[in-house]
C-alpha atoms as a PDB file:
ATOM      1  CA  UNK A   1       8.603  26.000   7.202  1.00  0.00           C
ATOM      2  CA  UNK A   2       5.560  26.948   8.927  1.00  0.00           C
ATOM      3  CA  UNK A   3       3.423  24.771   5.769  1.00  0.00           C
ATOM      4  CA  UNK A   4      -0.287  23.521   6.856  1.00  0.00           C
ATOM      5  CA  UNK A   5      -1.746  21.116   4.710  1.00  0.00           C
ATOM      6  CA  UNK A   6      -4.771  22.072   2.863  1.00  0.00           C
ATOM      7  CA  UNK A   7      -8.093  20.423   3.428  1.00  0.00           C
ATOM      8  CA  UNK A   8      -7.960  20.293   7.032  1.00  0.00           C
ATOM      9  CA  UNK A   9      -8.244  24.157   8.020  1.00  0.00           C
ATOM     10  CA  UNK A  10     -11.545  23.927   8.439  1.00  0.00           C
ATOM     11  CA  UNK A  11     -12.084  20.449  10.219  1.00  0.00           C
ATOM     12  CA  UNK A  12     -12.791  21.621  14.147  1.00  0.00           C
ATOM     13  CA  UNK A  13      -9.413  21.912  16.731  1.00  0.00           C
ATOM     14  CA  UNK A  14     -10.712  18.668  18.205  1.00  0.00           C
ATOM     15  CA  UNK A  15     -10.963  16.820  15.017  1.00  0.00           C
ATOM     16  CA  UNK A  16      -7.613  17.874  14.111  1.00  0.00           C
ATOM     17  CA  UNK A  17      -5.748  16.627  17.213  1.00  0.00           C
ATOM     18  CA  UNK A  18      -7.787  13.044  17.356  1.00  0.00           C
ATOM     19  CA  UNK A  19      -6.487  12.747  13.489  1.00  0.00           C
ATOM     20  CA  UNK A  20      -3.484  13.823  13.983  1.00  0.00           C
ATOM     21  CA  UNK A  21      -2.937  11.499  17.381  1.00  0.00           C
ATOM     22  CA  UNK A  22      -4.343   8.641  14.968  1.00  0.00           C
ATOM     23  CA  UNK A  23      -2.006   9.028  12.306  1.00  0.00           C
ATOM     24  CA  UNK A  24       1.067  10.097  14.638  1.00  0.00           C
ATOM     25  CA  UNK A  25       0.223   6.630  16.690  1.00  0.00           C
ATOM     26  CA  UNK A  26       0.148   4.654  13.424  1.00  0.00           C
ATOM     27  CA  UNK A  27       3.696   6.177  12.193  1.00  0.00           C
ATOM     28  CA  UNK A  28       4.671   4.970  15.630  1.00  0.00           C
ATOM     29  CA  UNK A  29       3.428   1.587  15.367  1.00  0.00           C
ATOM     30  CA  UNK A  30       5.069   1.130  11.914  1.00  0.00           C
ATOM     31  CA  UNK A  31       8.164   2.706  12.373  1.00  0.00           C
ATOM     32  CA  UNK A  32       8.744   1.151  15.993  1.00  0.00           C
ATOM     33  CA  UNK A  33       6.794  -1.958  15.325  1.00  0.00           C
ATOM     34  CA  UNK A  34       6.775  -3.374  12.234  1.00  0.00           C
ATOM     35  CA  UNK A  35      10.046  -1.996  11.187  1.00  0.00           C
ATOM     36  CA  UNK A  36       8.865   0.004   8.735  1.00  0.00           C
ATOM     37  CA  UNK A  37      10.136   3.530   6.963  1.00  0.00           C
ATOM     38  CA  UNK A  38       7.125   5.989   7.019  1.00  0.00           C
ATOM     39  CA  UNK A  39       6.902   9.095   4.959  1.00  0.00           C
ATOM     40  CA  UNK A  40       4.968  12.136   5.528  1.00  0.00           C
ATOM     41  CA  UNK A  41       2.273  12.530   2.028  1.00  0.00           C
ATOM     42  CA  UNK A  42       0.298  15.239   0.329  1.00  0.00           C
ATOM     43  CA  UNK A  43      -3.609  15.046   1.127  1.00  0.00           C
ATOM     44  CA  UNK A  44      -5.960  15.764  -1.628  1.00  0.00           C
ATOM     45  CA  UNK A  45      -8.200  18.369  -1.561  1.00  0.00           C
ATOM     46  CA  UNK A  46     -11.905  19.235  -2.386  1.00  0.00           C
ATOM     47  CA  UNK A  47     -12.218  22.750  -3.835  1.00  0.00           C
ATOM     48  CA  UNK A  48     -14.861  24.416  -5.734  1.00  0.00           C
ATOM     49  CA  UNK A  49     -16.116  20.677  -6.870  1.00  0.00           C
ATOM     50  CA  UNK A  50     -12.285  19.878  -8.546  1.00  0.00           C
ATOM     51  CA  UNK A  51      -9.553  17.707  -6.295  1.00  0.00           C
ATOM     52  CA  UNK A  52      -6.380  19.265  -5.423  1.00  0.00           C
ATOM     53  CA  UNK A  53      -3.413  18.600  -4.123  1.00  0.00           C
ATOM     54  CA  UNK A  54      -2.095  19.978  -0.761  1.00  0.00           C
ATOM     55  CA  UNK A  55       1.625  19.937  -1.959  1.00  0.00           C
ATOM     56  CA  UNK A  56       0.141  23.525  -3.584  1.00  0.00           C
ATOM     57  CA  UNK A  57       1.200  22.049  -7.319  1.00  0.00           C
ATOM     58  CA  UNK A  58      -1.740  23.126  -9.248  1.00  0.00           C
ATOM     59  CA  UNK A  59      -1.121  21.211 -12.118  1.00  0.00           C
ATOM     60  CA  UNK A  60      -0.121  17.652  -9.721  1.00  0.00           C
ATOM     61  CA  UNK A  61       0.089  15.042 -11.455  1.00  0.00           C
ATOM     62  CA  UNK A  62      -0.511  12.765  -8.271  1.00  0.00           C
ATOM     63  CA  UNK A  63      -2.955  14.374  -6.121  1.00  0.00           C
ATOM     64  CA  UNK A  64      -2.961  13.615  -2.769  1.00  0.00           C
ATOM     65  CA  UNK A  65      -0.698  10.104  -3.431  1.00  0.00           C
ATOM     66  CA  UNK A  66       3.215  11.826  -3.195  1.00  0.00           C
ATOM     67  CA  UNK A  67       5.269  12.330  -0.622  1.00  0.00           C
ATOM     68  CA  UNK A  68       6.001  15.835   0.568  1.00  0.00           C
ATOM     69  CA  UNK A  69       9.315  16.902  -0.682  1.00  0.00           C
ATOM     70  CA  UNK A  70      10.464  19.023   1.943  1.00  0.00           C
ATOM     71  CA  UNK A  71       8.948  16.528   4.737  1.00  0.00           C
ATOM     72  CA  UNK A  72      11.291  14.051   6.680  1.00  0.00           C
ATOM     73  CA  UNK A  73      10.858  10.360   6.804  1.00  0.00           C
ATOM     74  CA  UNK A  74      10.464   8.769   9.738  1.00  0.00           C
ATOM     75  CA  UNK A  75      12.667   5.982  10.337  1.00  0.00           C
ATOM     76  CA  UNK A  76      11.933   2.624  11.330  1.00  0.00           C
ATOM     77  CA  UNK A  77      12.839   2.084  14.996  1.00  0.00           C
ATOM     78  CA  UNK A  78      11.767   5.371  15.682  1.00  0.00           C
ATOM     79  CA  UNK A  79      10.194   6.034  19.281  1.00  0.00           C
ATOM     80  CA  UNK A  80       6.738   6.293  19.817  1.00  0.00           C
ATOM     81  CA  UNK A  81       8.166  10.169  21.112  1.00  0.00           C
ATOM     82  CA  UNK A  82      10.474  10.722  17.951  1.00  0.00           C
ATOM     83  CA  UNK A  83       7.188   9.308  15.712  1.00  0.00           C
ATOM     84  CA  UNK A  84       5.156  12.010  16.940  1.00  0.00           C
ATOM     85  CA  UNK A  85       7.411  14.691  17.091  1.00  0.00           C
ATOM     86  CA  UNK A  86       8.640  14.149  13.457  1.00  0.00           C
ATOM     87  CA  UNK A  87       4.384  13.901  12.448  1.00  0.00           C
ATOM     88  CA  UNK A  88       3.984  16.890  14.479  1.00  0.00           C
ATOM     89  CA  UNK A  89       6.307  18.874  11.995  1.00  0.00           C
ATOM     90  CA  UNK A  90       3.554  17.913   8.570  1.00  0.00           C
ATOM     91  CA  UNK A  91       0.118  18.440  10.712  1.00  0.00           C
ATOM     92  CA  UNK A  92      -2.269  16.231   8.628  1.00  0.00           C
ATOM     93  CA  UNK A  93       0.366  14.651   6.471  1.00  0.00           C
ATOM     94  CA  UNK A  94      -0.889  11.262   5.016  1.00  0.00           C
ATOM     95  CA  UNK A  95       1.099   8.290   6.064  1.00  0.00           C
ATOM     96  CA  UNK A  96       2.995   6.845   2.932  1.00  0.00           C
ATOM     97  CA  UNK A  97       5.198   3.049   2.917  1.00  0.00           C
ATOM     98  CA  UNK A  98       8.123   3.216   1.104  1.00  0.00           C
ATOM     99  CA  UNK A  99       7.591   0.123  -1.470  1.00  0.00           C
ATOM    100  CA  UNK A 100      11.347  -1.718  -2.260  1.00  0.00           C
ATOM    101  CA  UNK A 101      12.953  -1.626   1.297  1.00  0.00           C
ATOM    102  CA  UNK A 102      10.935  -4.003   3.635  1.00  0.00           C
ATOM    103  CA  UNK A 103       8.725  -4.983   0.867  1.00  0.00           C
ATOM    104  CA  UNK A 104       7.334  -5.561  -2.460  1.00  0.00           C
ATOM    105  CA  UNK A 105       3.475  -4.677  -3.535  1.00  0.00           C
ATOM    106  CA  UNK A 106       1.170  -6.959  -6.059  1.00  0.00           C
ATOM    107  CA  UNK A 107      -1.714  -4.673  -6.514  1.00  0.00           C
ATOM    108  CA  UNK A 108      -4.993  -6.767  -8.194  1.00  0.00           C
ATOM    109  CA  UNK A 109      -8.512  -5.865  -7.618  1.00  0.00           C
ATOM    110  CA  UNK A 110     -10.319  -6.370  -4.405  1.00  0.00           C
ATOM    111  CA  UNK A 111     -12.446  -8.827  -5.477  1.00  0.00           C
ATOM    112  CA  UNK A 112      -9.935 -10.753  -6.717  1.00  0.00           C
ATOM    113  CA  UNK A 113      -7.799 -10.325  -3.565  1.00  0.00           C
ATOM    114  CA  UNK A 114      -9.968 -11.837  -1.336  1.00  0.00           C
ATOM    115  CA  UNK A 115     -10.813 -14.861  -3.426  1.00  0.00           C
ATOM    116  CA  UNK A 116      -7.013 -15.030  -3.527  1.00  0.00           C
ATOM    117  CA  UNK A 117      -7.021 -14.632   0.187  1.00  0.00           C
ATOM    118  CA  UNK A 118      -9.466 -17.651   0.691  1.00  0.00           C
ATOM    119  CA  UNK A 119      -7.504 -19.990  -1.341  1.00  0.00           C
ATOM    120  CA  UNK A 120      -4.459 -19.022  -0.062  1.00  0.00           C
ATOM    121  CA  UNK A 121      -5.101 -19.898   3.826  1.00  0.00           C
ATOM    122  CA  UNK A 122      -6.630 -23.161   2.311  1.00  0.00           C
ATOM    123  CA  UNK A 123      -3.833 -23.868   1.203  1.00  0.00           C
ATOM    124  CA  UNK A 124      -1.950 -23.045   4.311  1.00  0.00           C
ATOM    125  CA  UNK A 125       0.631 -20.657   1.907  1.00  0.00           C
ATOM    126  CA  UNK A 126       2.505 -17.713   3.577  1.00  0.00           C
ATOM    127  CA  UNK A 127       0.769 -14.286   3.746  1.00  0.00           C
ATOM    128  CA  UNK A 128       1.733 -11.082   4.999  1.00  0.00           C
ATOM    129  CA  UNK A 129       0.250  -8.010   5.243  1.00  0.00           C
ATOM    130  CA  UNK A 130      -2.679  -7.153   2.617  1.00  0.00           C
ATOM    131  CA  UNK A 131      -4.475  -3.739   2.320  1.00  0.00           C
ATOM    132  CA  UNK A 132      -7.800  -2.139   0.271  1.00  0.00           C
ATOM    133  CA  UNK A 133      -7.555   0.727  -1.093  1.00  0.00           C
ATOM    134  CA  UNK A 134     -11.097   3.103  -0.994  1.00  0.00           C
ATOM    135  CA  UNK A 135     -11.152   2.568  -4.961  1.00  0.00           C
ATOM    136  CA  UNK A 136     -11.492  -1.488  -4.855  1.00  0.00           C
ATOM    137  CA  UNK A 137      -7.787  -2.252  -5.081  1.00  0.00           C
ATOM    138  CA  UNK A 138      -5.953  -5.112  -3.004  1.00  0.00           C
ATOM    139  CA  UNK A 139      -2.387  -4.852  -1.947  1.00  0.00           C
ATOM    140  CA  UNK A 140      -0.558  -7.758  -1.043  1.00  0.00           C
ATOM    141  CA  UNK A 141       2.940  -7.074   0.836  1.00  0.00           C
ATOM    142  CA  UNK A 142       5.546  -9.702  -0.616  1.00  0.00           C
ATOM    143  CA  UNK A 143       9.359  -9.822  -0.542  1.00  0.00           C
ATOM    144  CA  UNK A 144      11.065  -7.041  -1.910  1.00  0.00           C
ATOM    145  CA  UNK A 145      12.577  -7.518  -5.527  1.00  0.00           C
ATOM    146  CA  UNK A 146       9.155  -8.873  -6.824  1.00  0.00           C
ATOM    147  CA  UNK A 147       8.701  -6.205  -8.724  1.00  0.00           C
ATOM    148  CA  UNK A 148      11.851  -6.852 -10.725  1.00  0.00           C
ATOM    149  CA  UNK A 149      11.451 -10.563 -10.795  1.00  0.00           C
ATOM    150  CA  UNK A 150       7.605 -10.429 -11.895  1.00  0.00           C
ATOM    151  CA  UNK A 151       8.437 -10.746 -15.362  1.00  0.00           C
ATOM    152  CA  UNK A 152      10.503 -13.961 -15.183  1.00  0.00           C
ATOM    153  CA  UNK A 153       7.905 -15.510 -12.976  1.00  0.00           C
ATOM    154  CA  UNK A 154       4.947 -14.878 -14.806  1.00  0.00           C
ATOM    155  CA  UNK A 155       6.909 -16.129 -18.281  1.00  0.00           C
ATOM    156  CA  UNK A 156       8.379 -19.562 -15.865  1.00  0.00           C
ATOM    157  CA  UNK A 157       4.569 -19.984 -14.462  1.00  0.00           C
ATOM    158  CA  UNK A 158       2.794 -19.922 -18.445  1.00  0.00           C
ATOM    159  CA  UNK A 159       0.941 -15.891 -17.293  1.00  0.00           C
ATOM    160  CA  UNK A 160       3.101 -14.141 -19.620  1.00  0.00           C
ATOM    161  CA  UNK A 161       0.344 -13.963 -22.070  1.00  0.00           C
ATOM    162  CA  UNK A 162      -2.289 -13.821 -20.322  1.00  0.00           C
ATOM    163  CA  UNK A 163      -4.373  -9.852 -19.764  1.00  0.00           C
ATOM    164  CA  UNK A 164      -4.092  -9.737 -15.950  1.00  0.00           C
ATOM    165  CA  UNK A 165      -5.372  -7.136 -14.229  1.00  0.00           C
ATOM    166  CA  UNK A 166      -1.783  -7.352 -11.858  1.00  0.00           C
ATOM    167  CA  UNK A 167       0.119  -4.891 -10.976  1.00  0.00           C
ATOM    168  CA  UNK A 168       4.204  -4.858  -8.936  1.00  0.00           C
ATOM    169  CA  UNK A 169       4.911  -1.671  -6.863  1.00  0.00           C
ATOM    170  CA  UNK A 170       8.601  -1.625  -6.118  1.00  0.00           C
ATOM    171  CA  UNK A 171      11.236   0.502  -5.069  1.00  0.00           C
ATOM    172  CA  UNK A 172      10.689   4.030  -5.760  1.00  0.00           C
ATOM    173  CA  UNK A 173       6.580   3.400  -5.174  1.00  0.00           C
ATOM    174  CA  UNK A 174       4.358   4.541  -2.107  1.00  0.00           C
ATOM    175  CA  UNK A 175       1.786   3.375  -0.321  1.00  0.00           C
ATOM    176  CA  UNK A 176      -0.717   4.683   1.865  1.00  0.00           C
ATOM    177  CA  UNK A 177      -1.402   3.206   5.206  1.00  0.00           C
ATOM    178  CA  UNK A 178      -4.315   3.159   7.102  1.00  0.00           C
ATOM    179  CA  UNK A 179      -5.720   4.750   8.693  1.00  0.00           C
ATOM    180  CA  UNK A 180      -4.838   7.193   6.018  1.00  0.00           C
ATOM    181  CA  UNK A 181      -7.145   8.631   2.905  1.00  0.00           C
ATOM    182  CA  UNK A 182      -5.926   7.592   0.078  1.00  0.00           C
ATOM    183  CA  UNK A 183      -6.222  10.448  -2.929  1.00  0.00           C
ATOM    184  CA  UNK A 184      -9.202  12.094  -1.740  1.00  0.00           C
ATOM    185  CA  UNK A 185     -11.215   8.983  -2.021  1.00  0.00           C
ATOM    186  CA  UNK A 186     -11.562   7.682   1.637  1.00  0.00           C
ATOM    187  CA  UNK A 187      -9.815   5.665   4.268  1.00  0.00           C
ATOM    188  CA  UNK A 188      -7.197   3.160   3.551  1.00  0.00           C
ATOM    189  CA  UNK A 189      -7.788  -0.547   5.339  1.00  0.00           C
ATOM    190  CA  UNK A 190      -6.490  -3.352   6.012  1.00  0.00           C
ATOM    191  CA  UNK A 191      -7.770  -6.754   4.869  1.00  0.00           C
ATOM    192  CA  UNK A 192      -5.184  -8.796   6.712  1.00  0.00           C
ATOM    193  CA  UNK A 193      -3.257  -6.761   9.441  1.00  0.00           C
ATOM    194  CA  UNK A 194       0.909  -6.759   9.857  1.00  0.00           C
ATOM    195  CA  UNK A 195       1.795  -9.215  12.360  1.00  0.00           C
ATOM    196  CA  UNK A 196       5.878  -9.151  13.941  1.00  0.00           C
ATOM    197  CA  UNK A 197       6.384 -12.061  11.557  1.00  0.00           C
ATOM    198  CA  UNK A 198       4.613 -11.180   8.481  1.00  0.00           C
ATOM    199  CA  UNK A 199       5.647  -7.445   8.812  1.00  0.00           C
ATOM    200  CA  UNK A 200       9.271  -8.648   8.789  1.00  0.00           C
ATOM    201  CA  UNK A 201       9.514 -11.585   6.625  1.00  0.00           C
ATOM    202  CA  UNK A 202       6.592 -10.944   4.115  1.00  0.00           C
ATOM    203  CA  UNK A 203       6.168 -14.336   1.622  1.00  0.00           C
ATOM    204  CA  UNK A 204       8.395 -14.578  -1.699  1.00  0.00           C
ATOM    205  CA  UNK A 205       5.964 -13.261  -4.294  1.00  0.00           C
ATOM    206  CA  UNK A 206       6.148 -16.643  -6.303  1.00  0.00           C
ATOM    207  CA  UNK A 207       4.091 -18.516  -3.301  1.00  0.00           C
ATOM    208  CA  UNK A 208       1.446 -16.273  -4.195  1.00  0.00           C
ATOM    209  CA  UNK A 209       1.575 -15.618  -7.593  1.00  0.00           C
ATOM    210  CA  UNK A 210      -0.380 -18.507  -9.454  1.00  0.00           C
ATOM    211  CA  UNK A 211      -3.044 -17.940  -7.269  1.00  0.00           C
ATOM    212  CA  UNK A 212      -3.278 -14.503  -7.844  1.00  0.00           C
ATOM    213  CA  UNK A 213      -2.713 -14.916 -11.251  1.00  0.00           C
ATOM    214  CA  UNK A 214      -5.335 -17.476 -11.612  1.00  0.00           C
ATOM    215  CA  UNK A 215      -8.322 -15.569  -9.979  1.00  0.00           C
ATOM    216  CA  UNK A 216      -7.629 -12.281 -11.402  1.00  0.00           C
ATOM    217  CA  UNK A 217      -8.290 -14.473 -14.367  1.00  0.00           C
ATOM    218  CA  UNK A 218     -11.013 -16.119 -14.070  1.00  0.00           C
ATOM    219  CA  UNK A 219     -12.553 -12.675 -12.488  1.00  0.00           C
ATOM    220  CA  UNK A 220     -11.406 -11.027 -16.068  1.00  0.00           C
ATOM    221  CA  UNK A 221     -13.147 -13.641 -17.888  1.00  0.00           C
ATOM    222  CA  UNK A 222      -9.554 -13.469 -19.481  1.00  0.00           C
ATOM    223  CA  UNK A 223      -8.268 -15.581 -21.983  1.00  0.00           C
ATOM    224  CA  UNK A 224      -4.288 -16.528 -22.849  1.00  0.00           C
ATOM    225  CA  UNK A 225      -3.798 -19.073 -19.973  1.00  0.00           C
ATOM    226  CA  UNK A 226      -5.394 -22.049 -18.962  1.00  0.00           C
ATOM    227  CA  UNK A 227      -7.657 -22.386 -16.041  1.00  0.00           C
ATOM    228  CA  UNK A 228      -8.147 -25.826 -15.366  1.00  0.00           C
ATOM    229  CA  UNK A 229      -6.165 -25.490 -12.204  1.00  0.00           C
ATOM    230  CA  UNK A 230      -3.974 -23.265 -10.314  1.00  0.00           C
ATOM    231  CA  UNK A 231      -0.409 -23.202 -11.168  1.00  0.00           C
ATOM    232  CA  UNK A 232       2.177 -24.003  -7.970  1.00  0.00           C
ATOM    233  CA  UNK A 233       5.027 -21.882  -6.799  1.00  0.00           C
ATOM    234  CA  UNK A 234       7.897 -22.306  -9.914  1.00  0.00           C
ATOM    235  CA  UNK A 235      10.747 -24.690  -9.288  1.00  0.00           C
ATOM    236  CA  UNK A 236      13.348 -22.246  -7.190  1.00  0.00           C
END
């Protein structure tokens, strides 16, 4: 289609090719590694002190945080050679996670996610991956179908009342990956890398939810549920 992404013209030829070997050794590593689809995404743009997408939409409703329509996913499985070539085709593309397939997102604030985080490994529950966004989000990679079951489990664990600053991402949602920029506002990150058995077999989203719940909570000041003590995993 002979498209070029906006926003990187101007970056220098060697800056280009160390991105785009970055980003093209990434898709690699998720696709062939973690098992992963990867999609190629729009960047966002800086221009004349406004932020624009690179999909060319001027009126975008998503800057920067799509994926490009005409763009190919990547498979998971794919070679590190069929990664590259496929990136190659989308020079600068960011690199977006289908949410719904291999996993589920809960997206709470970063401060909240790490508190999580510590009580979690206290407690010696499951984790998989978890990733910051630039704008102080956390998002914790659970079993798919969380999104659709989040409902039930925060009404069966007493959080259905309660103002939490929690959000699912499920199928039909994107992420992006590091080391990708993530709507113009910096680079993506992870806060607890994808192992081979967390990137396969992330944790059912009710071994995490109470905690979550609970600290996004007391971070809120919120009221609605109690917070004399963290609420276990629901009966299955």
């Amino acid at each position: 289609m002979g498209f070029t992404i906006g926003g990187i013209r101007d970056l220098r030829s060697g800056t280009r090719r160390r991105v785009r070997s970055a980003e093209g050794t990434a898709v690699a590593e998720y696709t062939g590694l973690w098992g992963w689809d990867v999609v190629p995404g729009a960047r966002a743009v800086r221009a004349g002190g406004r932020t624009e997408c690179s999909c060319g939409d001027a009126d975008c409703p998503s800057p920067g945080a799509h994926p490009l329509s005409f763009a190919r996913e990547v498979p998971a499985g794919a070679t590190l050679e069929k990664a590259l070539a496929a990136w190659g085709e989308t020079p600068g593309a960011a690199v977006l996670l289908p949410v719904g397939r291999s996993f589920d997102v809960l997206d709470v604030p970063e401060d909240a996610g790490r508190g999580a985080l510590v009580r979690l490994e206290r407690m010696a529950l499951p984790l998989g991956p978890v990733a910051a966004t630039p704008t102080g989000r956390a998002l914790f990679f659970v079993a798919p179908g969380a999104a659709a079951a989040l409902p039930d489990l925060r009404y069966r664990m007493g959080w259905d009342d309660a103002d939490l600053d929690l959000r699912p991402l499920g199928r039909g949602d994107h992420v992006a990956a590091p080391p990708s920029d993530f709507g113009g506002h910096g680079p993506m990150r992870w806060l607890r890398p994808p192992t081979l058995e967390t990137a396969s077999r992330p944790p059912q989203a009710r071994l995490l939810l109470g905690t979550l719940a609970y600290v996004c909570h007391r971070s809120a000041g919120g009221r609605g549920a109690t917070d004399a003590a963290v609420p276990g995993p629901p009966p299955c």
